[in-house]
C-alpha atoms as a PDB file:
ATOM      1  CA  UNK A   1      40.441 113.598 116.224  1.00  0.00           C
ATOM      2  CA  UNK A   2      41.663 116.215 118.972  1.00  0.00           C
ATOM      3  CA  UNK A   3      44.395 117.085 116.715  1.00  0.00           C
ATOM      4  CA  UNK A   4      42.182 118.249 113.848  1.00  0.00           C
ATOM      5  CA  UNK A   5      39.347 119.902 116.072  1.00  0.00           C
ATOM      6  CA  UNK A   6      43.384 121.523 117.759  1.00  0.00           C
ATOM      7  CA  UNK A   7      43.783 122.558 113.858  1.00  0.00           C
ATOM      8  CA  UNK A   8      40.316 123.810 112.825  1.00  0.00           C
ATOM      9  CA  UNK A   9      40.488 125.954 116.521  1.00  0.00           C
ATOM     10  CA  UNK A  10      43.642 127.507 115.328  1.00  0.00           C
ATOM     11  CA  UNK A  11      42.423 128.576 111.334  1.00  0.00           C
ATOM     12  CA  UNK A  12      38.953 130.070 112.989  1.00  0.00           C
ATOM     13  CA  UNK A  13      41.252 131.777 115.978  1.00  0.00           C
ATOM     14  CA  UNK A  14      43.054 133.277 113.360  1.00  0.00           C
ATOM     15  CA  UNK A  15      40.095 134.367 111.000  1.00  0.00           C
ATOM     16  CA  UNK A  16      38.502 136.262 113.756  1.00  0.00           C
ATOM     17  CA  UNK A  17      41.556 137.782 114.739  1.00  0.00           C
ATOM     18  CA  UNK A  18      41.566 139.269 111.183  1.00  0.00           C
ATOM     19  CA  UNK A  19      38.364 140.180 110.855  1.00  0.00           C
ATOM     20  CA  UNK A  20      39.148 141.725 114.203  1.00  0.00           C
ATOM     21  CA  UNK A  21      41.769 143.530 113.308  1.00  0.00           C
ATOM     22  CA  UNK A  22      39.812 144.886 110.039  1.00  0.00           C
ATOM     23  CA  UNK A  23      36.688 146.156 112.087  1.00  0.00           C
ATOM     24  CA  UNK A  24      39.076 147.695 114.672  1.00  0.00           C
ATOM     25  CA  UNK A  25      40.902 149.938 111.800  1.00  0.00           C
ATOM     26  CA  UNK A  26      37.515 150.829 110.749  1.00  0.00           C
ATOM     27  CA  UNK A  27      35.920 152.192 113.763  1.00  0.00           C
ATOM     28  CA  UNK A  28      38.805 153.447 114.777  1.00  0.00           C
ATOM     29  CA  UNK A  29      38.854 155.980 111.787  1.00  0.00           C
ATOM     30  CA  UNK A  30      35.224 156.982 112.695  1.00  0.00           C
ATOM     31  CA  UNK A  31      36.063 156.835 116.745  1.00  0.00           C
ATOM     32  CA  UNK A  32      39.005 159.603 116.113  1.00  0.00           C
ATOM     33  CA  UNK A  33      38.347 162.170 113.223  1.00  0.00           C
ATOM     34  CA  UNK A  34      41.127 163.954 112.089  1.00  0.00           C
ATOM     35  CA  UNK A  35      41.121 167.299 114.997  1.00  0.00           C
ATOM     36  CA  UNK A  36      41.343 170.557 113.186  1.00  0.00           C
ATOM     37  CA  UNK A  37      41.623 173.865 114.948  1.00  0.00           C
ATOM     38  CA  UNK A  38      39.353 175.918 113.326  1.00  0.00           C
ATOM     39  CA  UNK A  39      36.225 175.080 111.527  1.00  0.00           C
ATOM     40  CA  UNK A  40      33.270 176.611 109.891  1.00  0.00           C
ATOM     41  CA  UNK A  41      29.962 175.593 108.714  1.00  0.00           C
ATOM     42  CA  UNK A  42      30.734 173.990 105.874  1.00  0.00           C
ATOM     43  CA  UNK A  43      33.320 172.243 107.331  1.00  0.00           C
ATOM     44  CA  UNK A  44      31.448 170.961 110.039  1.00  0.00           C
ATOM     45  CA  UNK A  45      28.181 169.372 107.575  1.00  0.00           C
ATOM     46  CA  UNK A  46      31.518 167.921 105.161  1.00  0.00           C
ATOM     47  CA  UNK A  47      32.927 166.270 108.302  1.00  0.00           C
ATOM     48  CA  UNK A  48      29.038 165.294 109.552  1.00  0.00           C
ATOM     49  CA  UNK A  49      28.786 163.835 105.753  1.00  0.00           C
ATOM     50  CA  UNK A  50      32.004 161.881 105.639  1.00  0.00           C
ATOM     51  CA  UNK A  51      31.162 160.359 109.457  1.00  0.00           C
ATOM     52  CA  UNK A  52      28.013 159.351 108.086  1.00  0.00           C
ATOM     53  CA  UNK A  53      29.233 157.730 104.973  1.00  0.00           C
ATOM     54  CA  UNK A  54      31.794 155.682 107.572  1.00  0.00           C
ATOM     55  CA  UNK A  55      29.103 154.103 109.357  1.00  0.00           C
ATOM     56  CA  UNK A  56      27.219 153.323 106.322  1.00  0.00           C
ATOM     57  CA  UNK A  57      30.132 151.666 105.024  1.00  0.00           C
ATOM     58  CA  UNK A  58      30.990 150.182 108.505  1.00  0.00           C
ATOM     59  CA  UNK A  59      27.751 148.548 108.820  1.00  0.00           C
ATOM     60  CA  UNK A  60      28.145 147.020 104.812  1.00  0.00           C
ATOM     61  CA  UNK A  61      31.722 145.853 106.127  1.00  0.00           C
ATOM     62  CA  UNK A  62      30.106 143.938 108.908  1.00  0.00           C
ATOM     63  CA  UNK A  63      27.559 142.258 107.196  1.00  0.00           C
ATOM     64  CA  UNK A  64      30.236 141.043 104.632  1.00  0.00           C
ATOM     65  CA  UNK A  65      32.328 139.756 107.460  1.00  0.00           C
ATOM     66  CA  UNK A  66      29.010 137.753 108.611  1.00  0.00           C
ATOM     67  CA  UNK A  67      28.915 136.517 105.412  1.00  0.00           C
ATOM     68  CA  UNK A  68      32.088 135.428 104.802  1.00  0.00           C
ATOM     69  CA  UNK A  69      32.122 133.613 108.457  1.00  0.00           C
ATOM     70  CA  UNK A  70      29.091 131.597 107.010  1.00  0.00           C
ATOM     71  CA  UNK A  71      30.861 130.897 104.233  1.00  0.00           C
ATOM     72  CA  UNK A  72      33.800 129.530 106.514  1.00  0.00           C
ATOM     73  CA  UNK A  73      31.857 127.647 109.012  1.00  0.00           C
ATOM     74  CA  UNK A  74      30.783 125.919 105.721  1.00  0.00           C
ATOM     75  CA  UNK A  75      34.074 124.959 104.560  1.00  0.00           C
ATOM     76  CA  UNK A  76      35.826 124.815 107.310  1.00  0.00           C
ATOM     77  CA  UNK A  77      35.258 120.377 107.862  1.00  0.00           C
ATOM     78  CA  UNK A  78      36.381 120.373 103.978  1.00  0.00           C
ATOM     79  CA  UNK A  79      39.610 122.408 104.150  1.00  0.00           C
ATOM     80  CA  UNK A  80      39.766 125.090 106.886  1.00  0.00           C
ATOM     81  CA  UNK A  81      43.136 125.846 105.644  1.00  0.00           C
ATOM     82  CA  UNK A  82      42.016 126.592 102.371  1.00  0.00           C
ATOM     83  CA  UNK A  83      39.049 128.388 103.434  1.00  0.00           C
ATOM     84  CA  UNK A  84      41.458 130.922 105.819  1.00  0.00           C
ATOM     85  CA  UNK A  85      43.984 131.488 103.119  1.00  0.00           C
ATOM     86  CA  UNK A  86      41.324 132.477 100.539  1.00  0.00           C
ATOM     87  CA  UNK A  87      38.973 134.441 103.239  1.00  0.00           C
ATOM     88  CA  UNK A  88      42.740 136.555 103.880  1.00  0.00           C
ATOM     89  CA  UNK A  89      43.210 137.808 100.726  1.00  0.00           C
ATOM     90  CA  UNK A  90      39.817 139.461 100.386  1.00  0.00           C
ATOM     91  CA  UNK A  91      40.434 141.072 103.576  1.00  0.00           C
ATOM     92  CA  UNK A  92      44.104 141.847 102.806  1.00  0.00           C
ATOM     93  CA  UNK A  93      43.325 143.682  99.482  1.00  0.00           C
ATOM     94  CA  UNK A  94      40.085 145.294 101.301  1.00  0.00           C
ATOM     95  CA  UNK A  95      42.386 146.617 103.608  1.00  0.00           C
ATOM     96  CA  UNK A  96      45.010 148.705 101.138  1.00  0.00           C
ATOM     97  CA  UNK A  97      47.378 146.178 101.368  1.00  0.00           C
ATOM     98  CA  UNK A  98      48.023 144.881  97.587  1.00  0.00           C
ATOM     99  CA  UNK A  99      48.239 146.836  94.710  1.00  0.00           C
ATOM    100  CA  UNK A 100      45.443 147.584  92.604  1.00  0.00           C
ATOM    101  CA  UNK A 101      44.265 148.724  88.840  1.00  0.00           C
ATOM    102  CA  UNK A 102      41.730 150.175  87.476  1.00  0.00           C
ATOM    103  CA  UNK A 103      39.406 152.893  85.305  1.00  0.00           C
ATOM    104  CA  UNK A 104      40.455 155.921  87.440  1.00  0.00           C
ATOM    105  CA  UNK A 105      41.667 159.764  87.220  1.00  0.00           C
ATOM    106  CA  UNK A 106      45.112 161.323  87.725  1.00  0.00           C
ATOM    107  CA  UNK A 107      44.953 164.723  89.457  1.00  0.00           C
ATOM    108  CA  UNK A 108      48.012 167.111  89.459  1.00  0.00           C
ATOM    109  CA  UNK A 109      48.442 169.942  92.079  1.00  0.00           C
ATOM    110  CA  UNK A 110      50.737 172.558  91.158  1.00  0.00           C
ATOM    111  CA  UNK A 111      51.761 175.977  91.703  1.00  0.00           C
ATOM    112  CA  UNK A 112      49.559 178.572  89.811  1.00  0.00           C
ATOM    113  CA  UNK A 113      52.058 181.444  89.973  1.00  0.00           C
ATOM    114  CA  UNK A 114      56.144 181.610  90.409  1.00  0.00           C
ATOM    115  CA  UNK A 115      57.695 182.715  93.244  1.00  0.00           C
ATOM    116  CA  UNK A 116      59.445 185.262  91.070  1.00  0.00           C
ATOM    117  CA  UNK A 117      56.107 186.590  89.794  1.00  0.00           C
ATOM    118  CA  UNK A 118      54.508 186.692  93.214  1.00  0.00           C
ATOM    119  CA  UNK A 119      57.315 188.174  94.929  1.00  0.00           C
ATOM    120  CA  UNK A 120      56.846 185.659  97.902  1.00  0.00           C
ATOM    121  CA  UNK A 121      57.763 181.934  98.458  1.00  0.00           C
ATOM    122  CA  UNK A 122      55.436 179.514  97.291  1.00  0.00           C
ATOM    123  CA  UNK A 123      52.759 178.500 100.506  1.00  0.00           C
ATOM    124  CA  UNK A 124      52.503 174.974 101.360  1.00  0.00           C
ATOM    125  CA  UNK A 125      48.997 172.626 100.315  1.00  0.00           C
ATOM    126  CA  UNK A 126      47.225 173.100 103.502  1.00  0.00           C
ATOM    127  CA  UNK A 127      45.912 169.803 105.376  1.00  0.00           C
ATOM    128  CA  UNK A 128      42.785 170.887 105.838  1.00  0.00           C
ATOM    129  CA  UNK A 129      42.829 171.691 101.625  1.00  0.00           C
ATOM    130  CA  UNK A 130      44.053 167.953 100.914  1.00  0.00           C
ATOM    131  CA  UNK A 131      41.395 166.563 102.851  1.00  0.00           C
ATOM    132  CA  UNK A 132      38.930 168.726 101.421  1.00  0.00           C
ATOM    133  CA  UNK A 133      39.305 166.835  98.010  1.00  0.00           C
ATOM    134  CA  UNK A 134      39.435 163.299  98.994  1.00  0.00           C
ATOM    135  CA  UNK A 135      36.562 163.581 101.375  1.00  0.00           C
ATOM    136  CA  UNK A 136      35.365 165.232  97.858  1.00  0.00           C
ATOM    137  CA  UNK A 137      36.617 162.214  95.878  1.00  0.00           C
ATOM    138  CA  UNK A 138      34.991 160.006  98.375  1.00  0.00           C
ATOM    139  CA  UNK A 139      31.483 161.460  97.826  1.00  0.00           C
ATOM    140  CA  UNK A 140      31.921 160.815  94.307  1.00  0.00           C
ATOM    141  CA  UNK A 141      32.635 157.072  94.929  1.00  0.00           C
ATOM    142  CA  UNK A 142      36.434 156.716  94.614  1.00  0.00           C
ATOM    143  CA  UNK A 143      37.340 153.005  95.521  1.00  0.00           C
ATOM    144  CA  UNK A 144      41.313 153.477  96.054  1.00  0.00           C
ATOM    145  CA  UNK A 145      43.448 156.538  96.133  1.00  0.00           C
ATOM    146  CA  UNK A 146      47.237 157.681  96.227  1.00  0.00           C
ATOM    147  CA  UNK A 147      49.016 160.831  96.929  1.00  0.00           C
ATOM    148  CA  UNK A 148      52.227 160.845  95.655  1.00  0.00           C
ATOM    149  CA  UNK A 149      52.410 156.892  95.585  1.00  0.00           C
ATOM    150  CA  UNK A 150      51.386 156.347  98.725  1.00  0.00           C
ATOM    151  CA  UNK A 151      47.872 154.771  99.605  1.00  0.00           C
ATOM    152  CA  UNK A 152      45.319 155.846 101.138  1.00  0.00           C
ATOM    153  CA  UNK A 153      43.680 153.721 103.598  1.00  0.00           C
ATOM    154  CA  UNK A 154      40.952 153.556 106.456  1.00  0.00           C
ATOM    155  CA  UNK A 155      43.527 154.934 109.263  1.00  0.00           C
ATOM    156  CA  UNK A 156      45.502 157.551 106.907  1.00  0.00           C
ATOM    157  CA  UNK A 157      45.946 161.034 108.594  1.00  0.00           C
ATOM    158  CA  UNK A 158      47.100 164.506 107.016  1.00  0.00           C
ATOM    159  CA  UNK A 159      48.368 166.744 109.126  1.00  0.00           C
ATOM    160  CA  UNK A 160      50.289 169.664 109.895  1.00  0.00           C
ATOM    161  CA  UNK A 161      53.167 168.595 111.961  1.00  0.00           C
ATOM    162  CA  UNK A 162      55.707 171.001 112.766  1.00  0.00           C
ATOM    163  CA  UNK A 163      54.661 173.128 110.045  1.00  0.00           C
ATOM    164  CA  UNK A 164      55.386 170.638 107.267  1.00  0.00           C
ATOM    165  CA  UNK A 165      51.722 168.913 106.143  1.00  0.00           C
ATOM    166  CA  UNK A 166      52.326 165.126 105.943  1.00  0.00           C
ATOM    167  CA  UNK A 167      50.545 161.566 104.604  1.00  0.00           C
ATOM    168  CA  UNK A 168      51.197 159.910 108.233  1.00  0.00           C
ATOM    169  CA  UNK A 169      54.944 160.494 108.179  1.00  0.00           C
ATOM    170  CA  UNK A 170      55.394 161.011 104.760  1.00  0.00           C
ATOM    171  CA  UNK A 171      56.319 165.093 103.790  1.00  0.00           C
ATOM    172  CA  UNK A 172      54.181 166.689 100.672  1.00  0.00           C
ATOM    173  CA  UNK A 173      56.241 169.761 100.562  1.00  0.00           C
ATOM    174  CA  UNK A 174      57.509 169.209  96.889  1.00  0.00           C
ATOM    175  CA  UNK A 175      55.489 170.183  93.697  1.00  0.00           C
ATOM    176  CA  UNK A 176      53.644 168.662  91.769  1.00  0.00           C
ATOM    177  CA  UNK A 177      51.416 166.505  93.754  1.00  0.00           C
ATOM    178  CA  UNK A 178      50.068 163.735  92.075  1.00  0.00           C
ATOM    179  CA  UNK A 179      46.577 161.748  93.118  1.00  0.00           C
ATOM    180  CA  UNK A 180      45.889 158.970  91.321  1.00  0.00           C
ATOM    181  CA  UNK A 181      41.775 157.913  92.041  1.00  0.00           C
ATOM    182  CA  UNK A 182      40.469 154.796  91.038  1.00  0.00           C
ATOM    183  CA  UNK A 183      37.153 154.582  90.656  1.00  0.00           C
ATOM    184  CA  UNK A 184      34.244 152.143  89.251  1.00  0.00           C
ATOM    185  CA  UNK A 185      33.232 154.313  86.350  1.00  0.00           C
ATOM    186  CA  UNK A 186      36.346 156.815  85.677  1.00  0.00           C
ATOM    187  CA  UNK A 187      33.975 159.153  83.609  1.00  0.00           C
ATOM    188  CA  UNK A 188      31.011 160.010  86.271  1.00  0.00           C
ATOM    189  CA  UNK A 189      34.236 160.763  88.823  1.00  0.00           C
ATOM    190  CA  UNK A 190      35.834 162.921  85.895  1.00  0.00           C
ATOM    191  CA  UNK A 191      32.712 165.321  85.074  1.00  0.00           C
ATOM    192  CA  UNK A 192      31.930 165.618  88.883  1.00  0.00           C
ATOM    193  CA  UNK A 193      35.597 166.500  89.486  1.00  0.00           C
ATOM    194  CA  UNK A 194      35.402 168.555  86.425  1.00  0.00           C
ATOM    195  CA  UNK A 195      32.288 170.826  87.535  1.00  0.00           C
ATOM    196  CA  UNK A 196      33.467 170.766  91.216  1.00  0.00           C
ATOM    197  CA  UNK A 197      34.387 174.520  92.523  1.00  0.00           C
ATOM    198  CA  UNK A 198      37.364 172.759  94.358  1.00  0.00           C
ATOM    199  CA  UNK A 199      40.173 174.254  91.929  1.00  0.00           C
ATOM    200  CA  UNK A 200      38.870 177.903  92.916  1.00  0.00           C
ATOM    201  CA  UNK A 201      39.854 176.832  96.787  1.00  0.00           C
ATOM    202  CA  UNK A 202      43.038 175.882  95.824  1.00  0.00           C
ATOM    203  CA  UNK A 203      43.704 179.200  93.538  1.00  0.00           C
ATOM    204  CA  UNK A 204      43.411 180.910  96.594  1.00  0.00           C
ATOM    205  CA  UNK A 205      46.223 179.307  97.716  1.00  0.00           C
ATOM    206  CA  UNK A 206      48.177 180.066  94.310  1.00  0.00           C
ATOM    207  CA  UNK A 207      47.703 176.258  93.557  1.00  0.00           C
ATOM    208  CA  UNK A 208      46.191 174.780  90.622  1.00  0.00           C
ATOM    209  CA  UNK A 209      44.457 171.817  90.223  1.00  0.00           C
ATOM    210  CA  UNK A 210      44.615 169.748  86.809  1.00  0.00           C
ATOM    211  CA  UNK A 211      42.139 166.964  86.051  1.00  0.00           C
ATOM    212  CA  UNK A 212      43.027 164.206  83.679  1.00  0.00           C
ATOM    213  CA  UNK A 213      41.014 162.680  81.225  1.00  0.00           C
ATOM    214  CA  UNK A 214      39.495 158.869  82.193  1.00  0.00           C
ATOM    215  CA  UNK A 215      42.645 156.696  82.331  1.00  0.00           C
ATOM    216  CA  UNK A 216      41.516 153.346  81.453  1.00  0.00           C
ATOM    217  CA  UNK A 217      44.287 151.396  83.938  1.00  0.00           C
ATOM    218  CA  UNK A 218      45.646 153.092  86.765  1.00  0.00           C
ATOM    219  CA  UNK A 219      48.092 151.069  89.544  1.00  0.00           C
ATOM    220  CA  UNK A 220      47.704 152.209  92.280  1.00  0.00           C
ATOM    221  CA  UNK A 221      50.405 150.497  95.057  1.00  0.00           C
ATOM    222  CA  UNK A 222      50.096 148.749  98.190  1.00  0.00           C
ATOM    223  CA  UNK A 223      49.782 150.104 101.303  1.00  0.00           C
ATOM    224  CA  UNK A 224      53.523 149.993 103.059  1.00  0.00           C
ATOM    225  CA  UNK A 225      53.148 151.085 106.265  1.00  0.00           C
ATOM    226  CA  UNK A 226      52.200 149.376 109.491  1.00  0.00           C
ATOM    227  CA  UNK A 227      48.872 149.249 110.744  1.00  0.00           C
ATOM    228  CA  UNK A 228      48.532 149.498 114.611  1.00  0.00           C
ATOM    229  CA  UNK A 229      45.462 148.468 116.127  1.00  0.00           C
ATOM    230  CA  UNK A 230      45.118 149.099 120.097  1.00  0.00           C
ATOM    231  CA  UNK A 231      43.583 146.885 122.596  1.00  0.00           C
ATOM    232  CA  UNK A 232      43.629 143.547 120.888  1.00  0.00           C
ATOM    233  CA  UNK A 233      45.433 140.385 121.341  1.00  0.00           C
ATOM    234  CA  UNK A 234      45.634 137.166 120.188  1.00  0.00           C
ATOM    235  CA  UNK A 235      43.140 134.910 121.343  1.00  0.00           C
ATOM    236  CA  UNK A 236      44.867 131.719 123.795  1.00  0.00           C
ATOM    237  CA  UNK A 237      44.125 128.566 122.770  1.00  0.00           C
ATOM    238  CA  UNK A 238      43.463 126.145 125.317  1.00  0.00           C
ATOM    239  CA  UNK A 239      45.043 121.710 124.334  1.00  0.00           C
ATOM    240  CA  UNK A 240      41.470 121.067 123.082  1.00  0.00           C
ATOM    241  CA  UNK A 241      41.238 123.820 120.294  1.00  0.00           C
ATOM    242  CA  UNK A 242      38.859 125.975 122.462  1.00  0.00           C
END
């Protein structure tokens, strides 16, 4: 009997250490907005829109988790292991970390004019651009997006770092740039995308932005980086499971 309570200690020890790890990420990304050196108005009410979509979505994330812990209490005296591995892959694939497909858009970046026809080298995208459109894509309910194959998720930064702009540690100095969006219904994304003013930000920047028709399946891969969460550890488990 103490060996199964041990068990059933261990499988719930290890659930709340994901869910955890998953609510960390997430306030994280609202705790430490991306620092930018100059902003203007309409900067600031984007960024004041995006933090307030983050705690909307925090709070829905929570009460999922509560429901899912009901869920587990439930099952746990039937087959706790079961109920763990199951209650992991929601939270695995909520978190970026398997590859998806979908109704979505592809979006292209590329140069408007040639270097020859310009007489001056081609500028880099500009963070502060890039995150322009996906806080864009966001407000237009985009459920999973990539830049140049590499996902997007909850703790994903672009920055200028030593003059190169990067995806976390990833360099988007080479064009094209593709984003792949997927998105619950592909067409409402595509006309808002397609009546957006966004491309005449990016011509300023001799950069043009191409919109694709609704794809009906786009993949869009896992996340492969490593997610580091500070100030948690696992939780010590004492002979008797508690």
């Amino acid at each position: 009997m103490r060996q199964t309570n041990w068990k059933k200690g261990i499988s719930f020890s290890g659930l709340a250490l994901i869910f955890g790890l998953m609510l960390a990420i997430q306030y994280q990304t609202i705790k430490e907005p991306v620092i930018r050196d100059t902003r203007d108005m309409w900067q600031l009410r984007e960024d004041l829109k995006t933090e307030q979509q983050l705690q909307v979505e925090l709070l829905s994330e929570i009460r999922k988790y509560n429901d899912i812990i009901q869920t587990y209490k439930t099952e746990e005296n039937q087959n706790p292991e079961a109920a763990l591995k199951e209650t992991l892959n929601v939270l695995k694939k909520e978190a970026g970390l398997t590859e998806v497909t979908g109704q979505g858009i592809i979006i292209t970046i590329d140069t408007l004019f040639s270097e020859e026809l310009i007489g001056s080298p081609i500028p880099k995208i500009s963070p502060g651009l890039l995150n322009r459109l996906i806080n864009e894509l966001n407000s237009y309910d985009a459920e999973e997006i990539s830049i140049q194959g590499r996902r997007i998720i909850n703790s994903s930064v672009i920055r200028d770092i030593n003059g190169q702009t990067k995806l976390d540690n990833y360099n988007l100095h080479t064009f094209p740039i593709e984003i792949k969006v997927i998105s619950e219904d592909a067409h409402k994304i595509y006309n808002r995308m397609s009546a957006s003013t966004t491309d005449e930000d990016f011509a300023i920047d001799n950069l043009r932005l191409a919109v694709s028709n609704p794809i009906e399946h786009v993949t869009i891969p896992a996340y492969d980086g490593t997610i580091r969460v500070k100030n948690m550890k696992p939780l010590e488990l004492n002979e008797g499971g508690k």
